[in-house]
PDB file of N, CA and C in Angstrom:
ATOM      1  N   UNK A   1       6.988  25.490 -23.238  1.00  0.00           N
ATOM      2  CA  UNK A   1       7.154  24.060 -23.327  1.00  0.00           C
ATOM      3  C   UNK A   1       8.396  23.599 -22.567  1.00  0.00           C
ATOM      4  N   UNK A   2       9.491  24.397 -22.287  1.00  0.00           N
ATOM      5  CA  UNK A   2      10.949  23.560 -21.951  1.00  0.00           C
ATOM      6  C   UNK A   2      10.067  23.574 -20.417  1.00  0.00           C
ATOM      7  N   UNK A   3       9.459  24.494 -19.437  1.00  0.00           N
ATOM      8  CA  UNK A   3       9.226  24.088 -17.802  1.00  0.00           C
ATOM      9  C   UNK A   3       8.793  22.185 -18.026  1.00  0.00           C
ATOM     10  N   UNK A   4       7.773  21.961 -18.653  1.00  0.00           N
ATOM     11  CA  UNK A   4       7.800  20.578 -18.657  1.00  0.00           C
ATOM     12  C   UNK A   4       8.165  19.896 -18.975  1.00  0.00           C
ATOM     13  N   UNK A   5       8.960  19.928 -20.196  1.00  0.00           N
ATOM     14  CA  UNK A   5      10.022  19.351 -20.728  1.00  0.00           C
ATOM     15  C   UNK A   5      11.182  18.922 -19.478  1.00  0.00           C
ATOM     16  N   UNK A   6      11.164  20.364 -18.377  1.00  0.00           N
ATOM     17  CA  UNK A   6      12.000  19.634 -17.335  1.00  0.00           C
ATOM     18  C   UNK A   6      11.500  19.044 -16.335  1.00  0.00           C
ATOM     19  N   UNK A   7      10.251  19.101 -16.082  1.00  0.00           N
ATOM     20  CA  UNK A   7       9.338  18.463 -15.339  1.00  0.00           C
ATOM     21  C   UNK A   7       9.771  16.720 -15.523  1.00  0.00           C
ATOM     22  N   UNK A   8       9.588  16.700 -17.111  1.00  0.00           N
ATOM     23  CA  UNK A   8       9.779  15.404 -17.294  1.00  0.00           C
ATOM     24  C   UNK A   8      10.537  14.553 -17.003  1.00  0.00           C
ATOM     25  N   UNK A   9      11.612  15.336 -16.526  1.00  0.00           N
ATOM     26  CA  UNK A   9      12.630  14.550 -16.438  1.00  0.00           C
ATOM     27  C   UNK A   9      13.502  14.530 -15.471  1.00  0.00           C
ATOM     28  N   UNK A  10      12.194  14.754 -14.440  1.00  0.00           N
ATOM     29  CA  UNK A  10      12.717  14.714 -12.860  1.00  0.00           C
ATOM     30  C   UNK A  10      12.317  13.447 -12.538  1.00  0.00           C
ATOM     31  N   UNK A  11      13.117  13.023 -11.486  1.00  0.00           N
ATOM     32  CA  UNK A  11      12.968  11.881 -10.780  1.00  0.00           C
ATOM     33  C   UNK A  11      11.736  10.751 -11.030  1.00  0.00           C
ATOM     34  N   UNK A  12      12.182   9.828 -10.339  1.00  0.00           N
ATOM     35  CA  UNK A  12      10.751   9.047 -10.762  1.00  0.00           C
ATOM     36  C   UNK A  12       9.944   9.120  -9.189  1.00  0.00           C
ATOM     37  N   UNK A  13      10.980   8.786  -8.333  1.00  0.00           N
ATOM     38  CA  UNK A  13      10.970   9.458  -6.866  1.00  0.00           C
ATOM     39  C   UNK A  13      10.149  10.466  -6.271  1.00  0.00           C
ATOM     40  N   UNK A  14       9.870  11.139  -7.365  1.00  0.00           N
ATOM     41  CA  UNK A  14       9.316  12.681  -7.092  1.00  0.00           C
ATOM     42  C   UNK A  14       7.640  11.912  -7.079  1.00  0.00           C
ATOM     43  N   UNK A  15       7.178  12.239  -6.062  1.00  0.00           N
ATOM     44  CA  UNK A  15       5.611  12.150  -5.689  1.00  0.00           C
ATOM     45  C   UNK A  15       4.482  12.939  -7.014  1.00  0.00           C
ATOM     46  N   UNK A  16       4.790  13.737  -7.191  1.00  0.00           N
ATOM     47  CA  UNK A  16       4.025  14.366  -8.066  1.00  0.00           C
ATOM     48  C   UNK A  16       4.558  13.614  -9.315  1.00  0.00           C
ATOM     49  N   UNK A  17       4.925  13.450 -10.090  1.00  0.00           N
ATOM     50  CA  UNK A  17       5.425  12.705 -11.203  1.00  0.00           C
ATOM     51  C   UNK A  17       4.846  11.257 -11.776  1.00  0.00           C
ATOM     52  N   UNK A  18       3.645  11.476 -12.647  1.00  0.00           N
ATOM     53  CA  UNK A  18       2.970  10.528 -12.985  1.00  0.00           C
ATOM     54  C   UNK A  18       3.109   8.637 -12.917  1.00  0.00           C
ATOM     55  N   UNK A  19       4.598   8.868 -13.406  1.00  0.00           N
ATOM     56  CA  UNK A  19       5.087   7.448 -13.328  1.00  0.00           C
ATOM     57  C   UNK A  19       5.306   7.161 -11.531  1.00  0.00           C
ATOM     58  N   UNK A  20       5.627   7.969 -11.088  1.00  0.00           N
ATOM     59  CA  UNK A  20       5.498   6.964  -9.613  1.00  0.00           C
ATOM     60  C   UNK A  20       4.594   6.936  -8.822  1.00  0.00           C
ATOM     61  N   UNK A  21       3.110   7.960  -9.211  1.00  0.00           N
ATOM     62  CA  UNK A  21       2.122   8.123  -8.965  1.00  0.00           C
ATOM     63  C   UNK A  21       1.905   6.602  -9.416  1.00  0.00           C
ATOM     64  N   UNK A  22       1.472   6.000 -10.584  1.00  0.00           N
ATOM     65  CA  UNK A  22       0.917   5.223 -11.258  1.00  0.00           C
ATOM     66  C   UNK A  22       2.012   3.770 -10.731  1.00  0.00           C
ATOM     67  N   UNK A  23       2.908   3.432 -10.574  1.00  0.00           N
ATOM     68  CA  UNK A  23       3.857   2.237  -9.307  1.00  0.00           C
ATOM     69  C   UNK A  23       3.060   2.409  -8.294  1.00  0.00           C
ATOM     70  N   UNK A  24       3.108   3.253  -7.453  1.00  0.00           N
ATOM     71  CA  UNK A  24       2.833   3.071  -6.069  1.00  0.00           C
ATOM     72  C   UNK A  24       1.067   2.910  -6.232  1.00  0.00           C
ATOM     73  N   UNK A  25       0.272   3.455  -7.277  1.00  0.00           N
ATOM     74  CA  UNK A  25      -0.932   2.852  -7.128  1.00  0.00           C
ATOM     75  C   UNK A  25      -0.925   1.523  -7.780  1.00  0.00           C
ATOM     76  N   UNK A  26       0.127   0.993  -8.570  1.00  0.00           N
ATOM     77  CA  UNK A  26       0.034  -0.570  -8.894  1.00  0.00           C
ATOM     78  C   UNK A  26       0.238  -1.588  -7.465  1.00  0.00           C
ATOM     79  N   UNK A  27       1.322  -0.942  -6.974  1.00  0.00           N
ATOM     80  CA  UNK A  27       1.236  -1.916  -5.716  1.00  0.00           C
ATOM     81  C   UNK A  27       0.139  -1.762  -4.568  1.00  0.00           C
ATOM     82  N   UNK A  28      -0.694  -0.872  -4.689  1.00  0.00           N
ATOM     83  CA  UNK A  28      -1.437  -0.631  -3.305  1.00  0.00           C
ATOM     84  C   UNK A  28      -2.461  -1.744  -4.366  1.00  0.00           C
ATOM     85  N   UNK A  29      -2.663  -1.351  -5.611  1.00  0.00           N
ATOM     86  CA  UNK A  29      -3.907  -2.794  -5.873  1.00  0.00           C
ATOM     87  C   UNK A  29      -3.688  -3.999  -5.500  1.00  0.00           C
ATOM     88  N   UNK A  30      -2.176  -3.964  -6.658  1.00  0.00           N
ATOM     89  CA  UNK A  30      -2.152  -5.763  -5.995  1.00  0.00           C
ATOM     90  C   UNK A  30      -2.481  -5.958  -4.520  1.00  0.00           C
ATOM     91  N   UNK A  31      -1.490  -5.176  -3.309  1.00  0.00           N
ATOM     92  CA  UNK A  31      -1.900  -5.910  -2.250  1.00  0.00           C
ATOM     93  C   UNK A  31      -3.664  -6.066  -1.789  1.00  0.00           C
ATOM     94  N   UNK A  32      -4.096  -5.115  -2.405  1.00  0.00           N
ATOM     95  CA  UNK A  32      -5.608  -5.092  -1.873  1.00  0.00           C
ATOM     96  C   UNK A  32      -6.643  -6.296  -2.674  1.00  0.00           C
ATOM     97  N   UNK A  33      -5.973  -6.370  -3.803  1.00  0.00           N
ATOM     98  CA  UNK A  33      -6.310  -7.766  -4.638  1.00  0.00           C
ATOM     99  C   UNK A  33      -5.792  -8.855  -3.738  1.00  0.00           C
ATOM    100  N   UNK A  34      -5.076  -8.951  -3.550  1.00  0.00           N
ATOM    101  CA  UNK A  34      -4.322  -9.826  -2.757  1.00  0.00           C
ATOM    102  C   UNK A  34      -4.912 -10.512  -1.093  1.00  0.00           C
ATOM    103  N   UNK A  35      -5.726  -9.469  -0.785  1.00  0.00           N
ATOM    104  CA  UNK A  35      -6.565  -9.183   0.657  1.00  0.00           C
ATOM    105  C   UNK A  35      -7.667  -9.906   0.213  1.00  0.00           C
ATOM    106  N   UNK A  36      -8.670  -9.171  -0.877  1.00  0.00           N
ATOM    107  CA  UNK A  36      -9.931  -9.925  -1.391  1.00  0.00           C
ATOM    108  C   UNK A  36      -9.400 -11.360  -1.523  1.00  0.00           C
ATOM    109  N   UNK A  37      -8.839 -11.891  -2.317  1.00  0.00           N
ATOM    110  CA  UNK A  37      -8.167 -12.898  -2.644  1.00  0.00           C
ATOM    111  C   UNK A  37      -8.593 -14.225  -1.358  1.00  0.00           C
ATOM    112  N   UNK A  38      -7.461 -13.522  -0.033  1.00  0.00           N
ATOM    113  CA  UNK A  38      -7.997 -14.404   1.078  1.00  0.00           C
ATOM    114  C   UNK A  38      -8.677 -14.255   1.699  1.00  0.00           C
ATOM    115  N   UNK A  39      -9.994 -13.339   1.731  1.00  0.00           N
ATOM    116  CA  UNK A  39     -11.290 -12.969   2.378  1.00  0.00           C
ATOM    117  C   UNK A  39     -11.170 -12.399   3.336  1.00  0.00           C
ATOM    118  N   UNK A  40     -10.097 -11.586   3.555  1.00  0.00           N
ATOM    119  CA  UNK A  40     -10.348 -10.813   4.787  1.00  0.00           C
ATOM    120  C   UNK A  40     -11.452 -10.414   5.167  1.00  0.00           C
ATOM    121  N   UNK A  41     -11.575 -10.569   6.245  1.00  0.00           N
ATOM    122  CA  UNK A  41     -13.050  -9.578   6.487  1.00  0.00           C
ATOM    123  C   UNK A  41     -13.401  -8.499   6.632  1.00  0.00           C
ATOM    124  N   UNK A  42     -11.955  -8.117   7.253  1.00  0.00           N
ATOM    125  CA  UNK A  42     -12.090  -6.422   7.678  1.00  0.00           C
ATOM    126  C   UNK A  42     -11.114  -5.890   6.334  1.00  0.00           C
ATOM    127  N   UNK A  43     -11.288  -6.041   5.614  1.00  0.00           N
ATOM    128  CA  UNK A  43     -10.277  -5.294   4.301  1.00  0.00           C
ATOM    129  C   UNK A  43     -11.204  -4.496   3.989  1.00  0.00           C
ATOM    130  N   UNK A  44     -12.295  -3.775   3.886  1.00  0.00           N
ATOM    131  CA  UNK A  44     -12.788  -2.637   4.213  1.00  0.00           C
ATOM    132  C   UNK A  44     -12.521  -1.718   4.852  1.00  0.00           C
ATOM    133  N   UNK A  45     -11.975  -2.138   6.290  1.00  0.00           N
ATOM    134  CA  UNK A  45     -11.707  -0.825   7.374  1.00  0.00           C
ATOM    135  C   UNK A  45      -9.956  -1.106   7.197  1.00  0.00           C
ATOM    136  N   UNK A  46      -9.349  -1.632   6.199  1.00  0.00           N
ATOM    137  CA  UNK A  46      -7.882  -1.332   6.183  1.00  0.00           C
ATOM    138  C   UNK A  46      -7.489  -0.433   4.794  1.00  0.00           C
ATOM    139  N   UNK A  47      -6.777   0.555   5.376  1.00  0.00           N
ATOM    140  CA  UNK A  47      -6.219   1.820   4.389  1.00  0.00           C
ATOM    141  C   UNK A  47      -4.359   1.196   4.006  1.00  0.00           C
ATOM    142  N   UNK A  48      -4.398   1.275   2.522  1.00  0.00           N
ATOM    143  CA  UNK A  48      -3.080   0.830   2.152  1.00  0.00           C
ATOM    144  C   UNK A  48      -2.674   1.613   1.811  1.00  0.00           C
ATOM    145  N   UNK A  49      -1.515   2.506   1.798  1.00  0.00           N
ATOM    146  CA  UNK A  49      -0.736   3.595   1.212  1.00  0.00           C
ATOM    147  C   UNK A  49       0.501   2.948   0.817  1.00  0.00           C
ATOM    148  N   UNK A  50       0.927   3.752  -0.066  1.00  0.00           N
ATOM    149  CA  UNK A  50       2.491   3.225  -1.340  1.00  0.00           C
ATOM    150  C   UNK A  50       3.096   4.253  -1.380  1.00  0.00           C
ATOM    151  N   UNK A  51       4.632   4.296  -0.685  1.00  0.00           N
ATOM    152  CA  UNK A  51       4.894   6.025  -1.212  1.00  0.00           C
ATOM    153  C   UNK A  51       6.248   5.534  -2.589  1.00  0.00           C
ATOM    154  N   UNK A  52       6.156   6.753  -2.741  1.00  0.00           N
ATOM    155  CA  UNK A  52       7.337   6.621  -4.215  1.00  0.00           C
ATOM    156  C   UNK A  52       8.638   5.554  -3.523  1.00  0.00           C
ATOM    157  N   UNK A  53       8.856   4.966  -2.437  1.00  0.00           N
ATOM    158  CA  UNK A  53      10.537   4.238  -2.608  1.00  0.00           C
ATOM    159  C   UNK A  53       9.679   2.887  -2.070  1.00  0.00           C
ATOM    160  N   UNK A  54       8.493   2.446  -2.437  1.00  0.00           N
ATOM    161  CA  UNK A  54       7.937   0.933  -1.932  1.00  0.00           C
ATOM    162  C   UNK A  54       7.548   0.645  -0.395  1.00  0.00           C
ATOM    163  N   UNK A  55       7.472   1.799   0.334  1.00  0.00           N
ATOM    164  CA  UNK A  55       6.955   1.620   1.784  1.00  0.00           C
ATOM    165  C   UNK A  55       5.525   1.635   1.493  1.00  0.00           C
ATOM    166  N   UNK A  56       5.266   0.212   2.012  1.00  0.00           N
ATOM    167  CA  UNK A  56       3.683   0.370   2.478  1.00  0.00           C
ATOM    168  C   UNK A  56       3.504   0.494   3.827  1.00  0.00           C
ATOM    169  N   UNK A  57       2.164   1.661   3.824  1.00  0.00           N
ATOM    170  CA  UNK A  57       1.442   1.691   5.320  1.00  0.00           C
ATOM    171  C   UNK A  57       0.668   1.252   5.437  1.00  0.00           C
ATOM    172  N   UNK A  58      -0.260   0.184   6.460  1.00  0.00           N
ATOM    173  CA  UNK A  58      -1.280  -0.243   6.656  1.00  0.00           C
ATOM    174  C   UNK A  58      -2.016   0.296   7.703  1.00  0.00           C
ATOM    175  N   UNK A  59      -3.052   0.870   7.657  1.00  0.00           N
ATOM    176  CA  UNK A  59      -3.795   1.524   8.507  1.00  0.00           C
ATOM    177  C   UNK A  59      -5.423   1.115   8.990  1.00  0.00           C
ATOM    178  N   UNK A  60      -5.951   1.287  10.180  1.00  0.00           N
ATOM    179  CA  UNK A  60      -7.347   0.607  10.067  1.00  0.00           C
ATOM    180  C   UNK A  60      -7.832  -0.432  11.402  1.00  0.00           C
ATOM    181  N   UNK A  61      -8.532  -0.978  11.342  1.00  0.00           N
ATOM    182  CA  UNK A  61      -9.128  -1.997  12.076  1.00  0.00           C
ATOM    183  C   UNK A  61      -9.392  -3.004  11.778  1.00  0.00           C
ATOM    184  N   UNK A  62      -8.989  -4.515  12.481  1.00  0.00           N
ATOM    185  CA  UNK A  62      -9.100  -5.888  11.989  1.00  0.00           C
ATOM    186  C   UNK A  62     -10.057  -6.605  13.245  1.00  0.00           C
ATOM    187  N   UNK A  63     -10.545  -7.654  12.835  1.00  0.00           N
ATOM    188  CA  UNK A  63     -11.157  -8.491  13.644  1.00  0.00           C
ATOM    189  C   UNK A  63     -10.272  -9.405  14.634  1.00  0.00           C
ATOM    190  N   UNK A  64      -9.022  -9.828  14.228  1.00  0.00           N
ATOM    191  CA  UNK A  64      -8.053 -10.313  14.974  1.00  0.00           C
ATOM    192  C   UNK A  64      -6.252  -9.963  14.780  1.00  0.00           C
ATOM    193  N   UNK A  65      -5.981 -10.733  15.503  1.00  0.00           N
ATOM    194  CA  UNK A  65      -4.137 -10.327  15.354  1.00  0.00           C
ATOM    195  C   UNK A  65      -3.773 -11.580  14.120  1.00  0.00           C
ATOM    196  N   UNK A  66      -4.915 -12.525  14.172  1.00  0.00           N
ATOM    197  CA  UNK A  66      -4.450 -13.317  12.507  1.00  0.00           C
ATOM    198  C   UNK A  66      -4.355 -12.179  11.662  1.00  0.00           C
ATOM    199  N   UNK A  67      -5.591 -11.666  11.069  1.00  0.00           N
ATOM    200  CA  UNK A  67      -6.084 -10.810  10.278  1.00  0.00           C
ATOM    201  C   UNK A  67      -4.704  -9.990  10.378  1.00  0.00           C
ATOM    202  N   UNK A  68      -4.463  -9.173  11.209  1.00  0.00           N
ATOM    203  CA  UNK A  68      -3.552  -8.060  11.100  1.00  0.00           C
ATOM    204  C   UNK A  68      -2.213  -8.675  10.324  1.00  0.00           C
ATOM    205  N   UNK A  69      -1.576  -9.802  11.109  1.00  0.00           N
ATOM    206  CA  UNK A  69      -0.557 -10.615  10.758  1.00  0.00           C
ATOM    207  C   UNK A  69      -1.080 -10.745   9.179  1.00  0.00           C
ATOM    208  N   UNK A  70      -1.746 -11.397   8.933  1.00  0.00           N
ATOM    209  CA  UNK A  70      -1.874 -11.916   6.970  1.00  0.00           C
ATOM    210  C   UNK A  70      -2.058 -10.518   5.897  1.00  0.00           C
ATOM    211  N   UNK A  71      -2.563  -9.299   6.540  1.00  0.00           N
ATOM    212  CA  UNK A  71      -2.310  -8.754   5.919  1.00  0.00           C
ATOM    213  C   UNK A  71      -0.763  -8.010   6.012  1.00  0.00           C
ATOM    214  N   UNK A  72      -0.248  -8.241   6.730  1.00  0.00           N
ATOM    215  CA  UNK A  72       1.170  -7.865   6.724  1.00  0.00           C
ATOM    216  C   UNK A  72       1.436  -8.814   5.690  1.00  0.00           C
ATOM    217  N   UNK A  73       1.787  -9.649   6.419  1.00  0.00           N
ATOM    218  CA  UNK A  73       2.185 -10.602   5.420  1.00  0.00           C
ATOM    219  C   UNK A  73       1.847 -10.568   3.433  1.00  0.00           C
ATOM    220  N   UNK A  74       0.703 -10.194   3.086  1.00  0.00           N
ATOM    221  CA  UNK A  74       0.514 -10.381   2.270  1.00  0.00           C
ATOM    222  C   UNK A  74       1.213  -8.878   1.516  1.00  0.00           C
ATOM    223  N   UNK A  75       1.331  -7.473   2.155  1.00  0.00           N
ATOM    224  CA  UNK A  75       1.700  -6.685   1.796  1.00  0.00           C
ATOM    225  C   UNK A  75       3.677  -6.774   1.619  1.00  0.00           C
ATOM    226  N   UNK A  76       3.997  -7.436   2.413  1.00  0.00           N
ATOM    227  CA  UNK A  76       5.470  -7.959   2.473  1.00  0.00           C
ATOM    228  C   UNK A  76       5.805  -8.682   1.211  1.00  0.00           C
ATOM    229  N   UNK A  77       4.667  -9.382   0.870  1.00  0.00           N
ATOM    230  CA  UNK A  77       5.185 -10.955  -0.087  1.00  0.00           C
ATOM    231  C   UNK A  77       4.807  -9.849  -1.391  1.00  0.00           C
ATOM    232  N   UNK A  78       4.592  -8.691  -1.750  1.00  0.00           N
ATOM    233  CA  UNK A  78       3.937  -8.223  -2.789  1.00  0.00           C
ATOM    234  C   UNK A  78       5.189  -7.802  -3.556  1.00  0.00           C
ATOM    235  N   UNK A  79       5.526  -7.981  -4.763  1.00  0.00           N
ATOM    236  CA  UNK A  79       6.463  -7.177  -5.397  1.00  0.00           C
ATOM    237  C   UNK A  79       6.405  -5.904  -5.552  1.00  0.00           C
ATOM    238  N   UNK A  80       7.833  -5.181  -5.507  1.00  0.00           N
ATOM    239  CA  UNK A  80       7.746  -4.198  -5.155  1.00  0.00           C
ATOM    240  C   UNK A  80       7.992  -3.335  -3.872  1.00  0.00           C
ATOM    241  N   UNK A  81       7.407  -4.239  -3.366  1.00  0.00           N
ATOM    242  CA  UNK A  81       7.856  -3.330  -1.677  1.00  0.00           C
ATOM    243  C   UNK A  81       8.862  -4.061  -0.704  1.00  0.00           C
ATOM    244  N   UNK A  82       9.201  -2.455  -0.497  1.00  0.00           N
ATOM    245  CA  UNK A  82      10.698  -2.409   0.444  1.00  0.00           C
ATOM    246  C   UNK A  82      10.168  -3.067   1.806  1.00  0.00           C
ATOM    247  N   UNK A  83       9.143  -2.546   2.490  1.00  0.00           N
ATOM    248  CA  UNK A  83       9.212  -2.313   3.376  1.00  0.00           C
ATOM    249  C   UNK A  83       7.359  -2.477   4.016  1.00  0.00           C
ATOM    250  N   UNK A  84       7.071  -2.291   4.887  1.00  0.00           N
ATOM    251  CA  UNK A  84       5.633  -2.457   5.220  1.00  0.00           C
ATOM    252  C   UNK A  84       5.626  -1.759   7.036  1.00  0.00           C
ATOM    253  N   UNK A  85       4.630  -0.876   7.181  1.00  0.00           N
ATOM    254  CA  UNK A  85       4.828  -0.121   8.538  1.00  0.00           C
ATOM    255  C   UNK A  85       3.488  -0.500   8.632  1.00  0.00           C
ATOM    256  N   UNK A  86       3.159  -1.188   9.888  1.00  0.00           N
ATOM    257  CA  UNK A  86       1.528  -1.077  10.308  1.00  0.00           C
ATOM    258  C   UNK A  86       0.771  -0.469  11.165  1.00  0.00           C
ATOM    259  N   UNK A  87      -0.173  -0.115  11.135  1.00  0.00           N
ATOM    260  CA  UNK A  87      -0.717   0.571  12.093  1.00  0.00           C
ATOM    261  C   UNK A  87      -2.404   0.205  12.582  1.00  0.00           C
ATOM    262  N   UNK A  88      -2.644  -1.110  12.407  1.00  0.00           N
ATOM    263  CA  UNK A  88      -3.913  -1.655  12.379  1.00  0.00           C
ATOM    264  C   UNK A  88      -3.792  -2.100  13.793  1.00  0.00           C
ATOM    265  N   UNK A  89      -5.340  -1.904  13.947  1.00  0.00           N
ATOM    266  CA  UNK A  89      -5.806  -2.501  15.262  1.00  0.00           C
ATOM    267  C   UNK A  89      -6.960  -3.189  15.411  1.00  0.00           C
ATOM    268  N   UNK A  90      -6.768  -3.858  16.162  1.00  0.00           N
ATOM    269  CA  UNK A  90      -7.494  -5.003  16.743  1.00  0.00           C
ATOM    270  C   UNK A  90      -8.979  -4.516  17.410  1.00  0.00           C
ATOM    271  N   UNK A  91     -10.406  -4.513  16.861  1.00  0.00           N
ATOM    272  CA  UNK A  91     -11.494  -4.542  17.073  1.00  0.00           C
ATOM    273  C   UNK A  91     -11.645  -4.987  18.263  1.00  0.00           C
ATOM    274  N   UNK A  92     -11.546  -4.278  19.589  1.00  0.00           N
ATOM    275  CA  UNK A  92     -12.379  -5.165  21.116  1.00  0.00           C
ATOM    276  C   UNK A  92     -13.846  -5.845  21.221  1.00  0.00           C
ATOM    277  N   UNK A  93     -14.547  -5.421  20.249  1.00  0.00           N
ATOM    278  CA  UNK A  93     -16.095  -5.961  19.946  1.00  0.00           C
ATOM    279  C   UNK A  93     -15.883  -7.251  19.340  1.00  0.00           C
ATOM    280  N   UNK A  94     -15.035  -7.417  18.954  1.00  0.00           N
ATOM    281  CA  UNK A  94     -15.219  -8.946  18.138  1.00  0.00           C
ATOM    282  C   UNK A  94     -14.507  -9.947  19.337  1.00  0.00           C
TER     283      UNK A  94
END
Protein backbone atom coordinates (compact mmCIF):
# COMPACT_ATOMS: atom_id res chain seq x y z
CA UNK A 1 0.00 0.00 0.00
CA UNK A 2 2.72 2.89 0.89
CA UNK A 3 4.03 2.60 -3.43
CA UNK A 4 0.59 4.32 -3.91
CA UNK A 5 0.18 5.99 -1.12
CA UNK A 6 3.26 7.78 -2.81
CA UNK A 7 1.89 7.72 -6.06
CA UNK A 8 -0.67 9.85 -4.55
CA UNK A 9 0.99 12.35 -3.79
CA UNK A 10 2.92 13.22 -6.69
CA UNK A 11 2.37 16.12 -8.60
CA UNK A 12 -0.72 17.10 -10.16
CA UNK A 13 1.60 17.93 -13.21
CA UNK A 14 2.43 14.42 -13.56
CA UNK A 15 0.51 13.12 -16.82
CA UNK A 16 -0.29 9.86 -15.47
CA UNK A 17 -2.00 11.12 -12.30
CA UNK A 18 -5.73 10.98 -12.42
CA UNK A 19 -6.47 14.49 -11.33
CA UNK A 20 -4.67 16.08 -14.23
CA UNK A 21 -5.73 13.45 -16.49
CA UNK A 22 -9.38 14.44 -15.59
CA UNK A 23 -8.42 18.94 -15.94
CA UNK A 24 -6.94 18.57 -19.08
CA UNK A 25 -9.92 16.34 -20.30
CA UNK A 26 -12.29 19.10 -18.70
CA UNK A 27 -10.79 21.67 -20.83
CA UNK A 28 -10.47 19.80 -24.14
CA UNK A 29 -14.59 19.42 -23.62
CA UNK A 30 -15.37 22.70 -22.90
CA UNK A 31 -13.45 23.95 -25.88
CA UNK A 32 -15.06 21.32 -28.13
CA UNK A 33 -18.49 22.29 -26.54
CA UNK A 34 -17.59 25.52 -27.24
CA UNK A 35 -16.90 24.66 -31.23
CA UNK A 36 -20.44 22.80 -31.47
CA UNK A 37 -21.79 25.80 -29.80
CA UNK A 38 -20.76 28.05 -32.96
CA UNK A 39 -21.27 25.42 -35.68
CA UNK A 40 -18.18 24.90 -36.91
CA UNK A 41 -18.25 22.86 -39.66
CA UNK A 42 -15.14 21.24 -39.75
CA UNK A 43 -15.01 20.48 -35.83
CA UNK A 44 -14.98 16.97 -36.83
CA UNK A 45 -11.64 16.99 -38.64
CA UNK A 46 -10.18 19.23 -35.62
CA UNK A 47 -8.11 17.22 -32.85
CA UNK A 48 -7.89 19.17 -29.39
CA UNK A 49 -5.22 18.07 -27.01
CA UNK A 50 -4.71 19.50 -23.17
CA UNK A 51 -1.45 18.70 -21.63
CA UNK A 52 -1.07 18.81 -17.73
CA UNK A 53 0.25 22.90 -17.58
CA UNK A 54 -3.04 24.21 -19.95
CA UNK A 55 -1.39 24.10 -23.48
CA UNK A 56 -3.83 23.42 -26.00
CA UNK A 57 -3.00 21.87 -29.43
CA UNK A 58 -5.20 22.21 -32.25
CA UNK A 59 -4.76 19.90 -34.96
CA UNK A 60 -6.74 19.03 -38.31
CA UNK A 61 -8.43 20.60 -41.25
CA UNK A 62 -10.84 23.64 -41.62
CA UNK A 63 -12.88 24.96 -44.42
CA UNK A 64 -11.41 28.49 -44.02
CA UNK A 65 -8.81 30.80 -42.19
CA UNK A 66 -12.24 32.22 -40.35
CA UNK A 67 -12.83 28.74 -39.11
CA UNK A 68 -9.17 28.23 -38.08
CA UNK A 69 -9.05 31.83 -36.45
CA UNK A 70 -12.54 31.10 -34.19
CA UNK A 71 -11.40 28.10 -33.19
CA UNK A 72 -8.31 29.58 -31.85
CA UNK A 73 -10.00 31.95 -30.52
CA UNK A 74 -12.45 30.00 -28.81
CA UNK A 75 -9.70 27.65 -27.34
CA UNK A 76 -7.81 30.95 -25.98
CA UNK A 77 -11.09 32.46 -24.36
CA UNK A 78 -11.53 28.90 -22.49
CA UNK A 79 -10.62 28.82 -18.83
CA UNK A 80 -7.89 27.27 -17.98
CA UNK A 81 -5.57 27.57 -20.70
CA UNK A 82 -2.20 29.01 -20.78
CA UNK A 83 -1.61 28.87 -24.02
CA UNK A 84 -2.99 27.46 -27.52
CA UNK A 85 -0.42 26.05 -30.44
CA UNK A 86 -2.16 25.41 -33.83
CA UNK A 87 -1.66 23.33 -36.35
CA UNK A 88 -4.85 23.35 -38.60
CA UNK A 89 -5.11 23.71 -42.12
CA UNK A 90 -6.95 25.11 -44.57
CA UNK A 91 -8.97 22.58 -46.98
CA UNK A 92 -7.90 23.64 -50.89
CA UNK A 93 -11.26 21.87 -52.05
CA UNK A 94 -13.44 24.22 -50.42
Amino acid sequence: MAPLAAHAADSEMDRGHPAAFVKDSVITTKIKAKMAAEHLDSLKNIRVDTDASGVVSLRGTVNSREEASKAVTIARNTEGVRSVSSDLRVQKDR
